[in-house]
N, C-alpha and C. Protein backbone atom coordinates (compact mmCIF):
# COMPACT_ATOMS: atom_id res chain seq x y z
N UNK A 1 -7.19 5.07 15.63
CA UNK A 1 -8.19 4.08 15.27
C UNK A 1 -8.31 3.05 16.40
N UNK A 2 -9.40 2.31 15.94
CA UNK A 2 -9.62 1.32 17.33
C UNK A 2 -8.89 0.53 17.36
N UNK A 3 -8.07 -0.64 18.99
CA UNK A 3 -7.47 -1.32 18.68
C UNK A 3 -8.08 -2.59 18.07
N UNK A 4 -6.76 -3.03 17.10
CA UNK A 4 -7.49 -4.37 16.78
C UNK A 4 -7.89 -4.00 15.20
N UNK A 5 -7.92 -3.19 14.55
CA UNK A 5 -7.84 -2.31 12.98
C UNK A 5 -6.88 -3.00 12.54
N UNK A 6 -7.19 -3.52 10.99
CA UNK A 6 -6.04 -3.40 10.14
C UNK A 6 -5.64 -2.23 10.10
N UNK A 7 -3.51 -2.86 10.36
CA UNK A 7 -2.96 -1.71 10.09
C UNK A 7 -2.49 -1.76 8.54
N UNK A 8 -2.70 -0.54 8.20
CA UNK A 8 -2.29 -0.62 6.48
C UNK A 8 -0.96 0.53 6.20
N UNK A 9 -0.23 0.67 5.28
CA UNK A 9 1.14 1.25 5.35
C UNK A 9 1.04 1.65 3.86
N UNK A 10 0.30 3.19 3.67
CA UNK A 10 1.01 3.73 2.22
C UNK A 10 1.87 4.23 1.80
N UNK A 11 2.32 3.63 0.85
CA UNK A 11 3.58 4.23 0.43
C UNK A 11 3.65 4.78 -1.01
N UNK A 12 3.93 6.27 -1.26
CA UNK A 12 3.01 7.05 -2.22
C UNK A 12 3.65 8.15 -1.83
N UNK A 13 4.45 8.53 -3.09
CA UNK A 13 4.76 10.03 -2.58
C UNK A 13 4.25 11.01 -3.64
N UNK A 14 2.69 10.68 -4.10
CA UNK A 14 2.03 11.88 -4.07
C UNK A 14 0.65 12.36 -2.79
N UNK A 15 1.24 13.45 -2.02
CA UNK A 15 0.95 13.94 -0.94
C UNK A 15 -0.74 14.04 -1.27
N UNK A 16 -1.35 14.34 -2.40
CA UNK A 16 -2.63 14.60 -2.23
C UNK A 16 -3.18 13.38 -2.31
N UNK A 17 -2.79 12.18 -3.07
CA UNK A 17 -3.30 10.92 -3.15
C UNK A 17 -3.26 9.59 -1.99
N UNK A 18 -2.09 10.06 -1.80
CA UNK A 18 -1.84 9.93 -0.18
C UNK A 18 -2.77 10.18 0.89
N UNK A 19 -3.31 11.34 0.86
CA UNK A 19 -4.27 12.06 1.86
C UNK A 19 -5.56 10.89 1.68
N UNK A 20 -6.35 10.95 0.26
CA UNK A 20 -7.49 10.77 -0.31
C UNK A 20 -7.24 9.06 -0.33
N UNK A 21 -6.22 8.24 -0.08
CA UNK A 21 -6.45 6.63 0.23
C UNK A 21 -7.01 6.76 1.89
N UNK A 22 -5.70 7.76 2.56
CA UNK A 22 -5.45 7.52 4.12
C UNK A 22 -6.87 7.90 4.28
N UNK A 23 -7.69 9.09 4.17
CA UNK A 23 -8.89 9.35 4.06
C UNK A 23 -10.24 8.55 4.71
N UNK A 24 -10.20 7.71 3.22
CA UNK A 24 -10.85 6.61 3.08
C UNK A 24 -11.10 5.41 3.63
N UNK A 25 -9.58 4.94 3.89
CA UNK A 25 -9.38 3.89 4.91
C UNK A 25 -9.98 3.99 6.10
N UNK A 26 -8.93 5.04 6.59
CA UNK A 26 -9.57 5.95 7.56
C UNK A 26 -11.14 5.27 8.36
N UNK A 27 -12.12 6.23 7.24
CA UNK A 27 -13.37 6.16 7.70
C UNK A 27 -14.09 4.54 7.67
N UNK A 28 -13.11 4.00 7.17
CA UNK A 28 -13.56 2.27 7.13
C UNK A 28 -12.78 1.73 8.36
N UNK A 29 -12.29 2.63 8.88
CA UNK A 29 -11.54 2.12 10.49
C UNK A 29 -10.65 0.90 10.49
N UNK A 30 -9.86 1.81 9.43
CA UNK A 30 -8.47 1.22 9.02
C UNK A 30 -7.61 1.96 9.92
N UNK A 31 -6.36 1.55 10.17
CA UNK A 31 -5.10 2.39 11.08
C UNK A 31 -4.56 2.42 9.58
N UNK A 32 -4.02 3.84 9.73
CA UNK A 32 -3.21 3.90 8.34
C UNK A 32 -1.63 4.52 8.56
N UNK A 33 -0.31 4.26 8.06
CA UNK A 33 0.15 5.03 8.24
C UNK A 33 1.03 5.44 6.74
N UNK A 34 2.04 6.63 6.69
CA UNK A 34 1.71 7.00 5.69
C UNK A 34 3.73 6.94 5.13
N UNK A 35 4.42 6.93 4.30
CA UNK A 35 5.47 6.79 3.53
C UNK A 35 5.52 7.43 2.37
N UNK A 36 6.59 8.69 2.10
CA UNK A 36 6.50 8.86 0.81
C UNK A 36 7.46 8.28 -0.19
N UNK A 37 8.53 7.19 0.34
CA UNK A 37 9.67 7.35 0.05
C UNK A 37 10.35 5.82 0.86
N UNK A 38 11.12 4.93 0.13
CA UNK A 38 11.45 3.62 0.47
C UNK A 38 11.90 3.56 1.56
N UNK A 39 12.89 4.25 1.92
CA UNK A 39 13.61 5.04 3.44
C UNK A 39 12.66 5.03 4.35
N UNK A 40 11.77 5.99 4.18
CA UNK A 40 10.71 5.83 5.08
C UNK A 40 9.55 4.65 5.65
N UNK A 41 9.57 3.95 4.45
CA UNK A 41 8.93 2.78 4.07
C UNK A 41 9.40 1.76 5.02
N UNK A 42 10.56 1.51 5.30
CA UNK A 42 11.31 0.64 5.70
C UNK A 42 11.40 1.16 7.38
N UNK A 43 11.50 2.33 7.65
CA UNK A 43 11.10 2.92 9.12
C UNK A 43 9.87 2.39 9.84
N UNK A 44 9.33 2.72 9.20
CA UNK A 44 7.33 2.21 9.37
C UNK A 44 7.73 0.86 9.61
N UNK A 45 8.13 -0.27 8.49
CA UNK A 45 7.72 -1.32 8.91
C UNK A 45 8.66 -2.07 9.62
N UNK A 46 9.63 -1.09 10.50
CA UNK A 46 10.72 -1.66 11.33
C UNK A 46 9.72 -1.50 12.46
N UNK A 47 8.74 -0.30 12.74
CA UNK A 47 8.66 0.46 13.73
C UNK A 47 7.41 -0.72 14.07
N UNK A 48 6.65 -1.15 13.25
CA UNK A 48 5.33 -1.57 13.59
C UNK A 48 5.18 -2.83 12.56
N UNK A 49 5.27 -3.64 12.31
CA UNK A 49 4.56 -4.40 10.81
C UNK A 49 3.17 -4.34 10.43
N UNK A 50 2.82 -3.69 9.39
CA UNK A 50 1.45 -3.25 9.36
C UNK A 50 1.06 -4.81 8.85
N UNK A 51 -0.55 -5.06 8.66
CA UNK A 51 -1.21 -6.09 7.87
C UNK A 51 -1.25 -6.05 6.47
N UNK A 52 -1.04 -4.85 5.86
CA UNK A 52 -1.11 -4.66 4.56
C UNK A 52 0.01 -3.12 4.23
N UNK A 53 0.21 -3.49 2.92
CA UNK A 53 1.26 -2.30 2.31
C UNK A 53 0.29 -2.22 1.16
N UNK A 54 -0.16 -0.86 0.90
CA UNK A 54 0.31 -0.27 -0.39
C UNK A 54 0.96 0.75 -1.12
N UNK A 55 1.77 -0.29 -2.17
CA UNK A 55 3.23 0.27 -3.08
C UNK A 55 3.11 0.84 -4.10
N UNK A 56 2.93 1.97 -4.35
CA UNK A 56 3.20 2.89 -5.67
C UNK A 56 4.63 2.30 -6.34
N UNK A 57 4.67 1.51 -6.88
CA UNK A 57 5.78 1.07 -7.99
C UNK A 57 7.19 2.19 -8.63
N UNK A 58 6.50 3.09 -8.92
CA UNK A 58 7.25 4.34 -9.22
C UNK A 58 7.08 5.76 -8.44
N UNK A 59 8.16 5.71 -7.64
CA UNK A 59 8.20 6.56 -6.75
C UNK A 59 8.95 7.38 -7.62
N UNK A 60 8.95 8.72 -6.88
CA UNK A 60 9.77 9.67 -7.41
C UNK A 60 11.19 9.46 -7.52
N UNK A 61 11.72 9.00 -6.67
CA UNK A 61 13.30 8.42 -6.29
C UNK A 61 13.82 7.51 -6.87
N UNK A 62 12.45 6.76 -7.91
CA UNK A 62 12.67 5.57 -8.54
C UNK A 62 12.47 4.36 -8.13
N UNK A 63 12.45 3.34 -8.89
CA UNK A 63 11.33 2.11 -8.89
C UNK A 63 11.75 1.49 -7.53
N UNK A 64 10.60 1.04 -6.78
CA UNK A 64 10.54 0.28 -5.41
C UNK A 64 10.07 -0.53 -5.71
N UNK A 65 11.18 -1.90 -6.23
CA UNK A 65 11.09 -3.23 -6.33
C UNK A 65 11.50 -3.77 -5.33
N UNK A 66 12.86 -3.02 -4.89
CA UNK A 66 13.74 -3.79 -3.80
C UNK A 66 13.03 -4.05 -2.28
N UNK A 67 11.88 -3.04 -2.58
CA UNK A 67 11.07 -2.66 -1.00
C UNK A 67 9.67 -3.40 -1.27
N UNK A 68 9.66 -3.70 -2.41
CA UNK A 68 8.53 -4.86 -2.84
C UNK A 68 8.92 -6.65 -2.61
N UNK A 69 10.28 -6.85 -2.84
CA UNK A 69 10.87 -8.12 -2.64
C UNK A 69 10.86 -8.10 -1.30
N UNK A 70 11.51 -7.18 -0.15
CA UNK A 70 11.46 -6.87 1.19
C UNK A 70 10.24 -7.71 1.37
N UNK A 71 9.09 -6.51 1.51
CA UNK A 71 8.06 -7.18 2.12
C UNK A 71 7.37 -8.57 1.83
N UNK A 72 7.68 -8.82 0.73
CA UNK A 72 7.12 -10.06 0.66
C UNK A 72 8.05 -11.29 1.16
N UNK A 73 9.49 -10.95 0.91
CA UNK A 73 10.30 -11.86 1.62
C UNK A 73 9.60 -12.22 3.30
N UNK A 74 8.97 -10.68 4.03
CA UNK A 74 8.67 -11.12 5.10
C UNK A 74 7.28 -11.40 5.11
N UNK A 75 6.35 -11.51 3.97
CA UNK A 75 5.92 -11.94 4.35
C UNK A 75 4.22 -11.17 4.36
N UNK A 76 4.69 -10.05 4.17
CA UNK A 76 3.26 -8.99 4.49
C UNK A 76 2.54 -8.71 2.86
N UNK A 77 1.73 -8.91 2.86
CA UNK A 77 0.75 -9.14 1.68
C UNK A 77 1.21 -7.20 0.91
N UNK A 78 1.03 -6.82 0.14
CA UNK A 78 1.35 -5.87 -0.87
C UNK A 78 0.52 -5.82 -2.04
N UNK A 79 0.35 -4.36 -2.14
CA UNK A 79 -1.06 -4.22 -2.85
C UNK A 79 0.17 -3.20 -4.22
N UNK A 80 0.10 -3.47 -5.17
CA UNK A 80 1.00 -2.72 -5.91
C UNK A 80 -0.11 -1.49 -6.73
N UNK A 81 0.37 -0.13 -6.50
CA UNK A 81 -0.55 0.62 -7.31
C UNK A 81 0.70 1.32 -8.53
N UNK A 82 -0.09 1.34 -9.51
CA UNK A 82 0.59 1.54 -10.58
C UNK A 82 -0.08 2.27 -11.82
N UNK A 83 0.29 3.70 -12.00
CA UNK A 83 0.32 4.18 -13.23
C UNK A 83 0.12 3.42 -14.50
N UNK A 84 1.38 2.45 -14.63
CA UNK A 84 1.67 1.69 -15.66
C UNK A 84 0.63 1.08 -16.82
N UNK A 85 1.22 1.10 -17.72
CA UNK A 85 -0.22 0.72 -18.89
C UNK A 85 -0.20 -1.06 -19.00
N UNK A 86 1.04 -1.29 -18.42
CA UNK A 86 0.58 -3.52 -18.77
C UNK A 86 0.88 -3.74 -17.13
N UNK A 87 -0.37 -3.93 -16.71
CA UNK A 87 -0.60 -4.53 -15.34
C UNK A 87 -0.37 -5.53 -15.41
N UNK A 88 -0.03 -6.18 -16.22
CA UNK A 88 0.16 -7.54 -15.93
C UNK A 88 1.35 -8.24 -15.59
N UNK A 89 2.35 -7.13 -16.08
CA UNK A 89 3.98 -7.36 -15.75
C UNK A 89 3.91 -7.57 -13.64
N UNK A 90 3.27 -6.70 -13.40
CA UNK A 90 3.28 -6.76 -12.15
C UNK A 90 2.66 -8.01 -11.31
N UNK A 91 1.50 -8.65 -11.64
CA UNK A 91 0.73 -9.21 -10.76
C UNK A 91 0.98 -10.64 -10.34
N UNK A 92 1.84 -11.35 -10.87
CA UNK A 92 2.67 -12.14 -10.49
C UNK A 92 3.70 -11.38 -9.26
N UNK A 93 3.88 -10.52 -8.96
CA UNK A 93 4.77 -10.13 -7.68
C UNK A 93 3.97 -9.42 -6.58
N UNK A 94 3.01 -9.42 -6.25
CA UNK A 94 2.14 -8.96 -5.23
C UNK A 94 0.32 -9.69 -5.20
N UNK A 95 -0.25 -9.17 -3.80
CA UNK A 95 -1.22 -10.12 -3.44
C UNK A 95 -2.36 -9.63 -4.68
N UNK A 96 -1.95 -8.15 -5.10
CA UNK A 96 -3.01 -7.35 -5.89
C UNK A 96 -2.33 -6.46 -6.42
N UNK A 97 -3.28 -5.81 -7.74
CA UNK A 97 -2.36 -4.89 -8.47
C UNK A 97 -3.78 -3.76 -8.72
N UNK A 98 -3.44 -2.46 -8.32
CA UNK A 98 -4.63 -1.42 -8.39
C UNK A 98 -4.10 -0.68 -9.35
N UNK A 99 -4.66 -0.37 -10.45
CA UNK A 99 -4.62 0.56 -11.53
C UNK A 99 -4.74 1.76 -11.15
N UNK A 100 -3.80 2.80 -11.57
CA UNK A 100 -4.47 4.54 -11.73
C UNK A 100 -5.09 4.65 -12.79
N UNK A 101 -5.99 5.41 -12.46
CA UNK A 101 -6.52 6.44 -11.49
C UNK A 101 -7.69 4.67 -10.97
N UNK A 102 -8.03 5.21 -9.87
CA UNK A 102 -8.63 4.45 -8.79
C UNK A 102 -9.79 4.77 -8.27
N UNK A 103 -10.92 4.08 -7.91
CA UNK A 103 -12.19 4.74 -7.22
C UNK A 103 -11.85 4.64 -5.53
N UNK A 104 -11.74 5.16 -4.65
CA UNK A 104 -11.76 5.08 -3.38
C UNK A 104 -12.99 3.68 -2.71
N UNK A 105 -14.14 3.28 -3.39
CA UNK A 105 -14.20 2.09 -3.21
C UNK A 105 -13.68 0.81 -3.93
N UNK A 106 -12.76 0.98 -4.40
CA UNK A 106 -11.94 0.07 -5.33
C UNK A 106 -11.28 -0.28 -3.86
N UNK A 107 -9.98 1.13 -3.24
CA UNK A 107 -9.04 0.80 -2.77
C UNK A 107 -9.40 0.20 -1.19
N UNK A 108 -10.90 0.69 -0.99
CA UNK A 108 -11.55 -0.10 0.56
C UNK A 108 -11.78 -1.63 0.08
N UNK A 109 -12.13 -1.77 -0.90
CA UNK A 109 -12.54 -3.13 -1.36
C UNK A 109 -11.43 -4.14 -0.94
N UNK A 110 -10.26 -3.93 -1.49
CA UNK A 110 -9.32 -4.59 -1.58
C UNK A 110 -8.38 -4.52 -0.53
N UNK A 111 -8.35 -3.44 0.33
CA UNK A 111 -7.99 -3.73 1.63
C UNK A 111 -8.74 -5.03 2.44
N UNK A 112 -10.15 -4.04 2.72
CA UNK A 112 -11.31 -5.63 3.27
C UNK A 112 -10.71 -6.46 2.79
N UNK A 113 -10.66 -6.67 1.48
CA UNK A 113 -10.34 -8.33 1.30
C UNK A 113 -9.09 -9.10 1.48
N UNK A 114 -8.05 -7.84 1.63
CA UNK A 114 -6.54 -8.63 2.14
C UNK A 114 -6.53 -8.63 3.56
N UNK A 115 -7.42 -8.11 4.32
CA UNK A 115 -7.44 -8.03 5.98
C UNK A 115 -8.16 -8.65 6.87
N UNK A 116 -9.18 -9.05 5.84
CA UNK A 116 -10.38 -9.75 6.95
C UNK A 116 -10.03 -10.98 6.56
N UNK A 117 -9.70 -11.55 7.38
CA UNK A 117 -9.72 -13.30 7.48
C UNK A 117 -10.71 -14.22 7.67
């Protein structure tokens, strides 16, 4: 992507949903990069600090709170996506909270709006 793109950091370890955010972003000339897994999560944002994270709450490996406190300890805005049926438990701990299932202009929306200053 061009320089100068929000960089955005998903973290999502379902591989097809994964594809269909990165996708999207993508073509809105987002830099995206991709995490399925907290481990990895934490690689990425050693390697680069993106402008934005988004956190699938329930990973396969189990709940990524600890990698939700992380980033916000430092600082980087976090978009929490969540299965879950009471969104509301969440939205007090991140900049935004995206419901599943999701429209792909939902998830451009809310990037734009955590990136553009």
């Amino acid at each position: 992507m061009g320089q100068g793109a929000p960089s955005i950091l998903l973290v999502e370890d379902d591989p097809a949903l994964r594809l269909l955010c990165r996708v999207n972003l993508e073509l809105e000339r987002f830099s995206v990069r991709e995490a399925a897994t907290v481990g990895e999560a934490r690689r990425e944002v050693a390697g680069a600090r993106p402008s934005l994270v988004f956190l699938d709450i329930h990973l396969a490996e189990g709940s990524s709170d600890e990698l939700l406190d992380e980033l916000r300890a430092d600082g980087i805005p976090v978009v929490l996506v969540t299965g879950a049926v009471d969104l509301d438990v969440y939205r007090d701990r991140a900049a935004e909270v995206l419901g599943k299932p999701f429209s792909p202009e939902a998830l451009v929306a809310t990037a734009r709006r955590l990136t553009v200053g």
